[in-house]
C-alpha atoms as a PDB file:
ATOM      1  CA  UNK A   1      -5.320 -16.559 -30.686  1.00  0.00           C
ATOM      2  CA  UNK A   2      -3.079 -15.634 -27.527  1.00  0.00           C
ATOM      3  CA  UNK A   3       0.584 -16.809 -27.155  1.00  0.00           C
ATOM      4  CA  UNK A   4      -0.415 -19.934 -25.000  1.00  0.00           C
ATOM      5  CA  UNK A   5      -2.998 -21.090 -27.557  1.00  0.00           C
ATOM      6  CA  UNK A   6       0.067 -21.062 -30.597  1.00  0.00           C
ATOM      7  CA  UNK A   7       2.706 -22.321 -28.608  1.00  0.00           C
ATOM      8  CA  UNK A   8       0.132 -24.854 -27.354  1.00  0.00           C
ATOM      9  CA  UNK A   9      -0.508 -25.879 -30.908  1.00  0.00           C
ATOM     10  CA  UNK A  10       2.978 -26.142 -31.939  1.00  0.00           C
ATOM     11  CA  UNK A  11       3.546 -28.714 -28.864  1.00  0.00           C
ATOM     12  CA  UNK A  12       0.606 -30.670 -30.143  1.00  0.00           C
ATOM     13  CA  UNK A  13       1.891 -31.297 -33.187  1.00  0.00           C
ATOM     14  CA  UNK A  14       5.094 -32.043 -31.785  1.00  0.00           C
ATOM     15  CA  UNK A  15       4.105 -34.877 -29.751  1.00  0.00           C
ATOM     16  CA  UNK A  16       1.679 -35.968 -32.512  1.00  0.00           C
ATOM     17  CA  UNK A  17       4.409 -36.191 -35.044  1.00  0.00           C
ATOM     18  CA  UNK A  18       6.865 -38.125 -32.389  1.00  0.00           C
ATOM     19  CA  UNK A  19       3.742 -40.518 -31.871  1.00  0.00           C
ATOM     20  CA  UNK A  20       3.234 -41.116 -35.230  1.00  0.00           C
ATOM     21  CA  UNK A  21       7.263 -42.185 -36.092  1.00  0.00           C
ATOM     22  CA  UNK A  22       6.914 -44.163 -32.861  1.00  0.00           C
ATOM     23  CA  UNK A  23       3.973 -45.928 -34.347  1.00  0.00           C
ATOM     24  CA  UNK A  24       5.467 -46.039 -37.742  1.00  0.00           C
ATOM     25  CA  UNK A  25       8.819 -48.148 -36.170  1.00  0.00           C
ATOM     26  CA  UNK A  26       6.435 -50.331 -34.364  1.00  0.00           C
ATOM     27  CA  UNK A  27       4.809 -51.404 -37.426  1.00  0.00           C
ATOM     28  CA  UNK A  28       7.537 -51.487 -39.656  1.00  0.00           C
ATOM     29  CA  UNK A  29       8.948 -53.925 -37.252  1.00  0.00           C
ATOM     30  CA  UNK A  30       5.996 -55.929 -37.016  1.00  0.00           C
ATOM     31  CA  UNK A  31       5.695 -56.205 -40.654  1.00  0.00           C
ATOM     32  CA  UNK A  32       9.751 -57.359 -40.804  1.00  0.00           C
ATOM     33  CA  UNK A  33       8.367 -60.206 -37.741  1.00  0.00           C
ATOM     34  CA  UNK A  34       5.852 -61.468 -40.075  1.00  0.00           C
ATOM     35  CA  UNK A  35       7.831 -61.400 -43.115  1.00  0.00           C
ATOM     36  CA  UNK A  36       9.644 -63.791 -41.578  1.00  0.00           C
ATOM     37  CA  UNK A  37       7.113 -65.893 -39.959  1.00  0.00           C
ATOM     38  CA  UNK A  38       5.370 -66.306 -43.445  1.00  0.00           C
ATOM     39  CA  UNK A  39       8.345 -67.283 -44.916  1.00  0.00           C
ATOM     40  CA  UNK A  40       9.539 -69.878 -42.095  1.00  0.00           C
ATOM     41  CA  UNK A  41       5.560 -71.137 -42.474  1.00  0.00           C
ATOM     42  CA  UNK A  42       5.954 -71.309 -45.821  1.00  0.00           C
ATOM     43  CA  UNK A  43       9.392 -73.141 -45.659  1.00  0.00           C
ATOM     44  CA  UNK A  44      10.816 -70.957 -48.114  1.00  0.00           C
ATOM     45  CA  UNK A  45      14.659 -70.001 -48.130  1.00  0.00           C
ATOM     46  CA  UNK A  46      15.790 -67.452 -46.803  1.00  0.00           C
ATOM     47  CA  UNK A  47      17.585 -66.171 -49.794  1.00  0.00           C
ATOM     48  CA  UNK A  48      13.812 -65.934 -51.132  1.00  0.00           C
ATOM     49  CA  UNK A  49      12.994 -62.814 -49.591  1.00  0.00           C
ATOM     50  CA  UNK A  50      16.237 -61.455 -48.401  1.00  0.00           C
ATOM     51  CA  UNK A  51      16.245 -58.321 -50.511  1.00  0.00           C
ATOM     52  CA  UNK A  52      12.641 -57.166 -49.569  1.00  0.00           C
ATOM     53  CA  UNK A  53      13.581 -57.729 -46.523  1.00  0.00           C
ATOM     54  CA  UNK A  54      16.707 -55.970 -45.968  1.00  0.00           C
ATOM     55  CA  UNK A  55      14.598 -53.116 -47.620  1.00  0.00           C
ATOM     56  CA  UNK A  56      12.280 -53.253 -44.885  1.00  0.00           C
ATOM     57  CA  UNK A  57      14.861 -52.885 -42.042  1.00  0.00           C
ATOM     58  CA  UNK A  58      16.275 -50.060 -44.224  1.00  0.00           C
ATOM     59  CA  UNK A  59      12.779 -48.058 -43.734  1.00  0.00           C
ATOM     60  CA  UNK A  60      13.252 -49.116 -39.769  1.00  0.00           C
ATOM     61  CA  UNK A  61      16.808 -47.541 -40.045  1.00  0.00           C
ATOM     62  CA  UNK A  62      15.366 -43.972 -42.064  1.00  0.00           C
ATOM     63  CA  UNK A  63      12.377 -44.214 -39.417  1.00  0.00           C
ATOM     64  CA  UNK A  64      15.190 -44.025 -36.450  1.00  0.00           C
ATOM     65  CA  UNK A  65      17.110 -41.270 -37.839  1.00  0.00           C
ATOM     66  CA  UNK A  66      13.459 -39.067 -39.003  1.00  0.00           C
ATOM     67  CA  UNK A  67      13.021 -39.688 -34.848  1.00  0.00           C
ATOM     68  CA  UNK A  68      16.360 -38.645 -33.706  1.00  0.00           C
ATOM     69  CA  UNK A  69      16.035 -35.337 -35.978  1.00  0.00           C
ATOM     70  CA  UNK A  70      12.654 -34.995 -34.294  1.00  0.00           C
ATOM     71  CA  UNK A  71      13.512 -35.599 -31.227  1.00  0.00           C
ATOM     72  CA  UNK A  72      16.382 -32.821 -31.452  1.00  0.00           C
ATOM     73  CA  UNK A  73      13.880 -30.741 -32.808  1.00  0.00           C
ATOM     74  CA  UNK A  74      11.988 -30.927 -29.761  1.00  0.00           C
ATOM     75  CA  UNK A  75      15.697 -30.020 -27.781  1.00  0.00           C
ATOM     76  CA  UNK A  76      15.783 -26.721 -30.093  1.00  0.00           C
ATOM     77  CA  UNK A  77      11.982 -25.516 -29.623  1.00  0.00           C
ATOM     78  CA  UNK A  78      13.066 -26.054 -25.848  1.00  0.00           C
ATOM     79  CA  UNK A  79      15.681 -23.552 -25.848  1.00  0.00           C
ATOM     80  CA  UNK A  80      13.456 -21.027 -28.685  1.00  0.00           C
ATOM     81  CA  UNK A  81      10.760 -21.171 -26.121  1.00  0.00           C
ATOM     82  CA  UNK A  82      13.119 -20.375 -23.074  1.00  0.00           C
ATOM     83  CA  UNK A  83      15.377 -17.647 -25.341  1.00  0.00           C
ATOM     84  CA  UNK A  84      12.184 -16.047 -26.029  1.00  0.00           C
ATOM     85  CA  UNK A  85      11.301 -15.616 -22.235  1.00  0.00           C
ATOM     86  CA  UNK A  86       8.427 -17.543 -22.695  1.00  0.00           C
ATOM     87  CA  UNK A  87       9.095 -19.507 -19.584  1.00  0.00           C
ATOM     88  CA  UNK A  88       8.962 -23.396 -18.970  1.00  0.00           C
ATOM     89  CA  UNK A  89       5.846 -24.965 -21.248  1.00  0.00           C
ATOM     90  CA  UNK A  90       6.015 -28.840 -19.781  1.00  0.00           C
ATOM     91  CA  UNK A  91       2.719 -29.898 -21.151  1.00  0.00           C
ATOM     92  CA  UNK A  92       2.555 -33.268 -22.860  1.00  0.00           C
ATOM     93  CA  UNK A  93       1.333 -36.782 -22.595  1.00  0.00           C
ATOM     94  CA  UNK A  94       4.954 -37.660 -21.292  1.00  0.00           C
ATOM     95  CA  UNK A  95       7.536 -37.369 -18.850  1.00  0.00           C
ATOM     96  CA  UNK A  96      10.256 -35.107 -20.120  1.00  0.00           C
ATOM     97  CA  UNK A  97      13.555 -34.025 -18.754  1.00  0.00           C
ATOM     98  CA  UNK A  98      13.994 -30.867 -17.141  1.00  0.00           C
ATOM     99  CA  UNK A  99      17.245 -30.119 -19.431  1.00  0.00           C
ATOM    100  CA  UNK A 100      18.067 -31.891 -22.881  1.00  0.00           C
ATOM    101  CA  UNK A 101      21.143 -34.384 -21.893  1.00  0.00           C
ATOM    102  CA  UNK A 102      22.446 -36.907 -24.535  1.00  0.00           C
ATOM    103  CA  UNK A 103      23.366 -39.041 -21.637  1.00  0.00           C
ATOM    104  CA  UNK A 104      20.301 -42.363 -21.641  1.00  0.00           C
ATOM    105  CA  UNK A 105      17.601 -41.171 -19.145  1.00  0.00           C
ATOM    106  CA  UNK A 106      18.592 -44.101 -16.771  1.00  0.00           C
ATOM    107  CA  UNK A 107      21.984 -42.294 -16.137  1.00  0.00           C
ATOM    108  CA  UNK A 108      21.288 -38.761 -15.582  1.00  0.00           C
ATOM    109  CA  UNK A 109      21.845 -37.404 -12.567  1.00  0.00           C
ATOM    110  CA  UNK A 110      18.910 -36.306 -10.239  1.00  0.00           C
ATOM    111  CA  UNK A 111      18.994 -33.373  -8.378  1.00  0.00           C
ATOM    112  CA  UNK A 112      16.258 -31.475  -6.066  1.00  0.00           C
ATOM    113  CA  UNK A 113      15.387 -28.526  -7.038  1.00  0.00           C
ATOM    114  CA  UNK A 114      13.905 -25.247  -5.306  1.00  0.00           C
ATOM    115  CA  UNK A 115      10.606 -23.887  -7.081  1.00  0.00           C
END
């Protein structure tokens, strides 16, 4: 296997693990939604199913932070790749910033750059 094909590899399974936590929130989300919709269809207090419930927006809040540590995963394997001279590797199903900023994407600045 050449350098391309194992960097290539470790980028797939990047993006495949950021998917799945993506997908993972979503769901855990939906299933807080209808917790509550069966209970409000139901008509059963809220009290009822408070606990199970607060447990489920406690996965949510472990399923954020698992992200965030991926995500600044992703920042360091970024600057491994570029410290090793291996150059920039942009592939992905994404759009991805050119340098990690902790600023929100909306208010980083643009600039033109020469290739």
């Amino acid at each position: 296997m050449d350098r391309n094909e194992v960097i290539a590899g470790v980028a797939g399974e990047l993006y495949a693990t950021e998917k799945a936590l993506d997908d993972a929130i979503t769901q855990a989300a939906a299933l807080v939604q209808t917790m509550i919709s069966a209970r409000s269809a139901l008509s059963v207090s809220a009290v009822a199913g408070a606990t199970s419930q607060a447990k489920a927006m406690e996965a949510i809040a472990a399923l954020g932070a698992a992200r965030e540590a991926v995500v600044a995963c992703h920042a360091e394997l970024q600057k491994d790749h570029r410290r090793l001279g291996y150059g920039v590797y942009a592939a992905g199903p994404v759009n991805k910033p050119d340098e990690w900023d902790s600023r929100p994407m909306g208010s980083q600045e643009r600039h033109l750059r020469i290739a």
